[in-house]
C-alpha atoms as a PDB file:
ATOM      1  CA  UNK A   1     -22.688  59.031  -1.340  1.00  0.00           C
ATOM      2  CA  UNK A   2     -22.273  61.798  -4.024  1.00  0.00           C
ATOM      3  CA  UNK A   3     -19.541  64.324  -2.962  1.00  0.00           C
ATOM      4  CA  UNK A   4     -21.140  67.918  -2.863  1.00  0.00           C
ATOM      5  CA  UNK A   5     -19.189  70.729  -4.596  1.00  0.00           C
ATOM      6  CA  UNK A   6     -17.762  73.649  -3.039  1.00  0.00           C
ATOM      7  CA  UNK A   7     -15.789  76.544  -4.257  1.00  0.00           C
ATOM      8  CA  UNK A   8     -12.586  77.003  -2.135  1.00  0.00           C
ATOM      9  CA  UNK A   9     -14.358  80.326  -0.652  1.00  0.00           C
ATOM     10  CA  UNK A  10     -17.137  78.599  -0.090  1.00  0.00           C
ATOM     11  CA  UNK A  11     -15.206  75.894   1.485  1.00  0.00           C
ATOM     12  CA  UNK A  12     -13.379  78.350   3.811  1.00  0.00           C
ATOM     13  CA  UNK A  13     -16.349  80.845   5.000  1.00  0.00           C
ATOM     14  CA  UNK A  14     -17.891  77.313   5.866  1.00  0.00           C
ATOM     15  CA  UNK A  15     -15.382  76.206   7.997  1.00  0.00           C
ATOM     16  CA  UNK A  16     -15.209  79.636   9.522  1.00  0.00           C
ATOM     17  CA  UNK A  17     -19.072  79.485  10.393  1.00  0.00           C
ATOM     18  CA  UNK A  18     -18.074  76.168  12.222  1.00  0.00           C
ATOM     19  CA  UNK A  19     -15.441  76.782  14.636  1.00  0.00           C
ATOM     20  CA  UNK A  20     -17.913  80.163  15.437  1.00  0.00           C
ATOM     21  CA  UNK A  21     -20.001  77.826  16.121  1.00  0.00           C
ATOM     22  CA  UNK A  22     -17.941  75.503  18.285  1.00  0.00           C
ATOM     23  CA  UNK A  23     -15.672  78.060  19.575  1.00  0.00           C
ATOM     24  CA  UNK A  24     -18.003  80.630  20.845  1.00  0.00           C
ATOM     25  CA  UNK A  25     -21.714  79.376  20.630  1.00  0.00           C
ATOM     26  CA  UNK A  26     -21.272  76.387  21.997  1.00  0.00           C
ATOM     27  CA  UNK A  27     -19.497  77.942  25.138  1.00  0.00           C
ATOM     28  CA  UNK A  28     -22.050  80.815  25.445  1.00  0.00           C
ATOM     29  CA  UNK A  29     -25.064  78.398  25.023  1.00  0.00           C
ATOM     30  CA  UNK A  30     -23.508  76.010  28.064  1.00  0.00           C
ATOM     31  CA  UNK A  31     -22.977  79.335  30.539  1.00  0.00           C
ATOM     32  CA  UNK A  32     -26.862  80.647  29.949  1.00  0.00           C
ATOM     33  CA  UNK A  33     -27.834  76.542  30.683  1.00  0.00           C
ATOM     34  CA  UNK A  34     -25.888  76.824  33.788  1.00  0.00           C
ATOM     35  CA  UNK A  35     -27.321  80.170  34.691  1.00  0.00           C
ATOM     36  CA  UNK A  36     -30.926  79.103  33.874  1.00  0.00           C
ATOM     37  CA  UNK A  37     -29.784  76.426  36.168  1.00  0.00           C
ATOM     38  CA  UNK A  38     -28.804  78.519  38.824  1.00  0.00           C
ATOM     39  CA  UNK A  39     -32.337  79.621  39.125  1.00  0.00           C
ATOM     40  CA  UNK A  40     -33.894  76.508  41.011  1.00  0.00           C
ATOM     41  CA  UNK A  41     -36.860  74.408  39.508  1.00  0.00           C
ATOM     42  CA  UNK A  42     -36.019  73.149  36.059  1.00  0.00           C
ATOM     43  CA  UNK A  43     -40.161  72.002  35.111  1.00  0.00           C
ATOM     44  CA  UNK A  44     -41.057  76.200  35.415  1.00  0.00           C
ATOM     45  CA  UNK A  45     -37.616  77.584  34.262  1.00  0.00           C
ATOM     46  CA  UNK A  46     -38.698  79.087  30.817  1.00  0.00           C
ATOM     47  CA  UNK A  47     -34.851  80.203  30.508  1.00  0.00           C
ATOM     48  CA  UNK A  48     -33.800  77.307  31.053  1.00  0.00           C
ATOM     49  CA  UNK A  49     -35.666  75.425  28.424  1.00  0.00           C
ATOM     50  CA  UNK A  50     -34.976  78.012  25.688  1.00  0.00           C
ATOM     51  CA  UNK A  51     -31.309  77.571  26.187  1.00  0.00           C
ATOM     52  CA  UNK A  52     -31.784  73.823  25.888  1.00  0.00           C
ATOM     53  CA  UNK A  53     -33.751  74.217  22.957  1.00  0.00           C
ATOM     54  CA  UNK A  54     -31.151  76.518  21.496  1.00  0.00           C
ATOM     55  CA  UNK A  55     -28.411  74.034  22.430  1.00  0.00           C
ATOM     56  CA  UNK A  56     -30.068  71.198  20.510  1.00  0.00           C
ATOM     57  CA  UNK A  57     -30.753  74.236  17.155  1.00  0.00           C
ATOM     58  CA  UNK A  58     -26.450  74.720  17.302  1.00  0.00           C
ATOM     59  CA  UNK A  59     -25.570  71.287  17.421  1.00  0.00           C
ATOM     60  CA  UNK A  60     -27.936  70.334  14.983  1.00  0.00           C
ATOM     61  CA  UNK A  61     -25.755  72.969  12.751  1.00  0.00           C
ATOM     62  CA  UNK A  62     -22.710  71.935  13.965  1.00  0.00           C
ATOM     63  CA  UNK A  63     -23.449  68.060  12.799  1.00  0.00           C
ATOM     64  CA  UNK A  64     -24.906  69.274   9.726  1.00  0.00           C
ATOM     65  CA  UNK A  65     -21.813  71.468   8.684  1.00  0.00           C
ATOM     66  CA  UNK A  66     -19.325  68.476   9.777  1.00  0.00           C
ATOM     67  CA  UNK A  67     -21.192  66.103   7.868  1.00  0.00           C
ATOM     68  CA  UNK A  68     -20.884  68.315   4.565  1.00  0.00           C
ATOM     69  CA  UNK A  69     -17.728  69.089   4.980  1.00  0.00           C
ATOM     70  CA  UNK A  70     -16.463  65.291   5.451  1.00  0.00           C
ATOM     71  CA  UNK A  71     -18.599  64.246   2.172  1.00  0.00           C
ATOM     72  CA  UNK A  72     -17.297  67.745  -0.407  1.00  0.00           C
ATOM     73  CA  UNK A  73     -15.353  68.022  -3.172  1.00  0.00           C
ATOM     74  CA  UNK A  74     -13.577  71.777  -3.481  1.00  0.00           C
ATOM     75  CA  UNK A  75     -12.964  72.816  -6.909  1.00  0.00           C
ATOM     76  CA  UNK A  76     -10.735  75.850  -7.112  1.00  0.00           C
ATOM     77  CA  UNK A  77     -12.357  77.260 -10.633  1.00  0.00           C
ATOM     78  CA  UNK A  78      -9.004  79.530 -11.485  1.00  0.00           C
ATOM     79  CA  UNK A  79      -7.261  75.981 -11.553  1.00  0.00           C
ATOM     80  CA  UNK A  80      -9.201  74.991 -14.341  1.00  0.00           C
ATOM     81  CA  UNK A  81      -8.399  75.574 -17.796  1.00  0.00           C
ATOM     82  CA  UNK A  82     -10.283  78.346 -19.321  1.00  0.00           C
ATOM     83  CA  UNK A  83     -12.237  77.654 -22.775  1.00  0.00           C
ATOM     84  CA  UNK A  84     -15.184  80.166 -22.484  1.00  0.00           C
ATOM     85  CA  UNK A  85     -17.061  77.729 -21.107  1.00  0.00           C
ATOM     86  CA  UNK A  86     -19.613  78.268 -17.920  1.00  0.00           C
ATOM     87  CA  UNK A  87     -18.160  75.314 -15.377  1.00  0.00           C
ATOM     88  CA  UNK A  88     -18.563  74.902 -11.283  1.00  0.00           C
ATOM     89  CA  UNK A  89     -17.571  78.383  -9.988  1.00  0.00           C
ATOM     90  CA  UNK A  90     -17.762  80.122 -13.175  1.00  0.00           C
ATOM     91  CA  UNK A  91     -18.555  84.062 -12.736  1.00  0.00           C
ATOM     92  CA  UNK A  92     -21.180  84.513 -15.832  1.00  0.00           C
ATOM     93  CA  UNK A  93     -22.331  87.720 -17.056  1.00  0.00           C
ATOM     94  CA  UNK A  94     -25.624  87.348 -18.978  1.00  0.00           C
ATOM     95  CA  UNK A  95     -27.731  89.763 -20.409  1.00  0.00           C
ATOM     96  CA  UNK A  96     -31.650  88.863 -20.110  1.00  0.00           C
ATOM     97  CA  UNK A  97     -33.234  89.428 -23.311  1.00  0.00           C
ATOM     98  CA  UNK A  98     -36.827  88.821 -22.015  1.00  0.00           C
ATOM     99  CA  UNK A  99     -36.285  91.335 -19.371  1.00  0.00           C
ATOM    100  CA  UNK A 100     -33.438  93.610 -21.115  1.00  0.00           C
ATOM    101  CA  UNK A 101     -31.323  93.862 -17.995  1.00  0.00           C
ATOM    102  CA  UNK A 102     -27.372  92.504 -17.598  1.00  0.00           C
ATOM    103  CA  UNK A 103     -26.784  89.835 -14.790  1.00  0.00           C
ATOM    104  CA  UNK A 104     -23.925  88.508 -12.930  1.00  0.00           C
ATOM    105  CA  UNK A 105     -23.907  84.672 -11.397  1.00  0.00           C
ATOM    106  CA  UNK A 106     -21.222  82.993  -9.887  1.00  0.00           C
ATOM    107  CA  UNK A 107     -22.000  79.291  -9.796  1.00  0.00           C
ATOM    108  CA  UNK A 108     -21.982  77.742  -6.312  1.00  0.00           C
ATOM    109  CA  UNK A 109     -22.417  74.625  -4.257  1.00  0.00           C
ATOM    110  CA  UNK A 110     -25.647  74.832  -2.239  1.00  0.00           C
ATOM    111  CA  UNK A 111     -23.935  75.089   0.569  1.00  0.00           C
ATOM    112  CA  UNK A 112     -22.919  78.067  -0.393  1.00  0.00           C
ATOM    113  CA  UNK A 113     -25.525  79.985  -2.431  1.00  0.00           C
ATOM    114  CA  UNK A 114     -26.681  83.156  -1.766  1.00  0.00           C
ATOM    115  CA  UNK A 115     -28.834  84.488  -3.916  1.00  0.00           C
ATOM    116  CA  UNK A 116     -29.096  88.172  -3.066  1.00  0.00           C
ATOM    117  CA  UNK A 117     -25.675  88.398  -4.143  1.00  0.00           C
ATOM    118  CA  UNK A 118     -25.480  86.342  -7.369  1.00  0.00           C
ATOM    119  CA  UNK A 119     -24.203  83.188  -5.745  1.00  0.00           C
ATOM    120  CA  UNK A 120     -26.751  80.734  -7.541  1.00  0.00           C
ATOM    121  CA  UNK A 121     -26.803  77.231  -6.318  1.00  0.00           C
ATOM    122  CA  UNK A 122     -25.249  74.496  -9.200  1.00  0.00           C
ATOM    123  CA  UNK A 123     -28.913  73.097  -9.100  1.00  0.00           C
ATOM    124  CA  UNK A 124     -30.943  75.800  -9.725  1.00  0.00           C
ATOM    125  CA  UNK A 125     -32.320  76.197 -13.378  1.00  0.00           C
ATOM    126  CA  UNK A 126     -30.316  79.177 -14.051  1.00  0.00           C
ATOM    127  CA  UNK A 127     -27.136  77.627 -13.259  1.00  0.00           C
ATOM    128  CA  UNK A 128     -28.229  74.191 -14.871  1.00  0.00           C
ATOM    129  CA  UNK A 129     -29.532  75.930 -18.498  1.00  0.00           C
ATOM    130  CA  UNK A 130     -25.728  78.053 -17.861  1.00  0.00           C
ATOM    131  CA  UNK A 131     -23.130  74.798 -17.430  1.00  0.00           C
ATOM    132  CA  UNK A 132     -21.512  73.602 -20.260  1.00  0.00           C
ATOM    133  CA  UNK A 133     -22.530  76.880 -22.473  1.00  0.00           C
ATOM    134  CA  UNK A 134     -20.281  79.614 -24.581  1.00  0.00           C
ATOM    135  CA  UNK A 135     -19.773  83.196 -24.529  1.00  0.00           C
ATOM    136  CA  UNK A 136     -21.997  84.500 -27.062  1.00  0.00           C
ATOM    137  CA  UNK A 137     -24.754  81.724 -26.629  1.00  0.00           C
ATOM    138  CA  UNK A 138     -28.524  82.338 -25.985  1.00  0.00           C
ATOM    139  CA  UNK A 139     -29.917  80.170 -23.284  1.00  0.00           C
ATOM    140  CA  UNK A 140     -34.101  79.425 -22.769  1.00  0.00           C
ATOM    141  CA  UNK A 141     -34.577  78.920 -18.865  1.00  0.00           C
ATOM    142  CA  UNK A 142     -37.683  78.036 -17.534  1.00  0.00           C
ATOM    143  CA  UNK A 143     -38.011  79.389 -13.525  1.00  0.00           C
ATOM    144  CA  UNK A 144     -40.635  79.785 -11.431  1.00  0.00           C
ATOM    145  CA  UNK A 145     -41.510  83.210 -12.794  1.00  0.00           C
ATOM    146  CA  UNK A 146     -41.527  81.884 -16.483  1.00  0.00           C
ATOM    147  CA  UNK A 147     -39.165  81.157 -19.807  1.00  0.00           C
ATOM    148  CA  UNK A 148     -36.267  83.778 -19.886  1.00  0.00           C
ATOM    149  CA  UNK A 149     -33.888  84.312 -22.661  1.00  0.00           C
ATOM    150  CA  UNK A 150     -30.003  84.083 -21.576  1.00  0.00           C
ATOM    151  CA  UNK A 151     -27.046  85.781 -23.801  1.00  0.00           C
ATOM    152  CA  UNK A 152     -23.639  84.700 -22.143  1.00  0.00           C
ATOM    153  CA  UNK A 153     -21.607  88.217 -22.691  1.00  0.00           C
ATOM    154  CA  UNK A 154     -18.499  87.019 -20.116  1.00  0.00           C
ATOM    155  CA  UNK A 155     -17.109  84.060 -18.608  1.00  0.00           C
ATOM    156  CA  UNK A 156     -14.538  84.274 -15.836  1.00  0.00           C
ATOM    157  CA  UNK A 157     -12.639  81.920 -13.670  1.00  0.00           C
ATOM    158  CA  UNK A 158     -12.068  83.787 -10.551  1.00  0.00           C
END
């Protein structure tokens, strides 16, 4: 099985999200089953299901989470040499010559990718056209809206 990548951040916010999740989820889920309980006939008692079917939604997460954690590899991008070069955790500055705008990306693990705030996934196009790349170079990335232009102004390891 291919080890997934995570930024030490990443890493930690993940873990965080877990033991929420097992620490005071899981006990708040298990009181409103034992209320909905509390309430008599299980077949009619619409509480009683939803909290059952929330149960199942929070341990589905909580597997889910475990099981990336146990298979990912954490890269701590300030440990890595710098060269200029976009790597795994890379903070990129880029200014879009098709749509004459600057950009920031920091390159993330899936796991951790949130695009709203310039966390782009390693597999998304962006990040892919990005890897490997100079300050100074122009990239051509096709996405889903069409071919952009890329100039790399900055790369930082932080």
């Amino acid at each position: 099985m291919d080890k997934v990548p995570l930024t030490k951040i990443g890493y930690n916010k993940i873990k965080e999200k877990l033991q929420f999740l097992k620490s005071k989820e899981r006990p708040r889920i298990s009181n409103a089953i034992s209320e909905a309980r509390a309430h008599g006939d299980l077949k009619e008692n619409a509480e009683y299901h939803a909290a059952k079917e929330e149960q199942a939604l929070i341990e589905k997460k909580i597997s889910e989470i475990e099981n990336a954690l146990s298979i990912c590899q954490i890269i701590e991008v300030s440990e890595i040499p710098y060269t200029g070069k976009v790597v795994f955790g890379s903070t990129v500055k880029v200014y879009d010559l098709v749509n004459d705008r600057e950009l920031k990306y920091k390159i993330v693990g899936n796991l951790e990718s949130d695009p709203s705030n310039g966390h782009i996934s390693i597999d998304t196009p962006i990040a892919k056209a990005l890897i490997g790349k100079n300050e100074s170079e122009v990239v051509e990335v096709v996405t889903p809206s069409g071919k952009i232009e890329l100039e790399i102004i900055l790369v930082k390891h932080i």
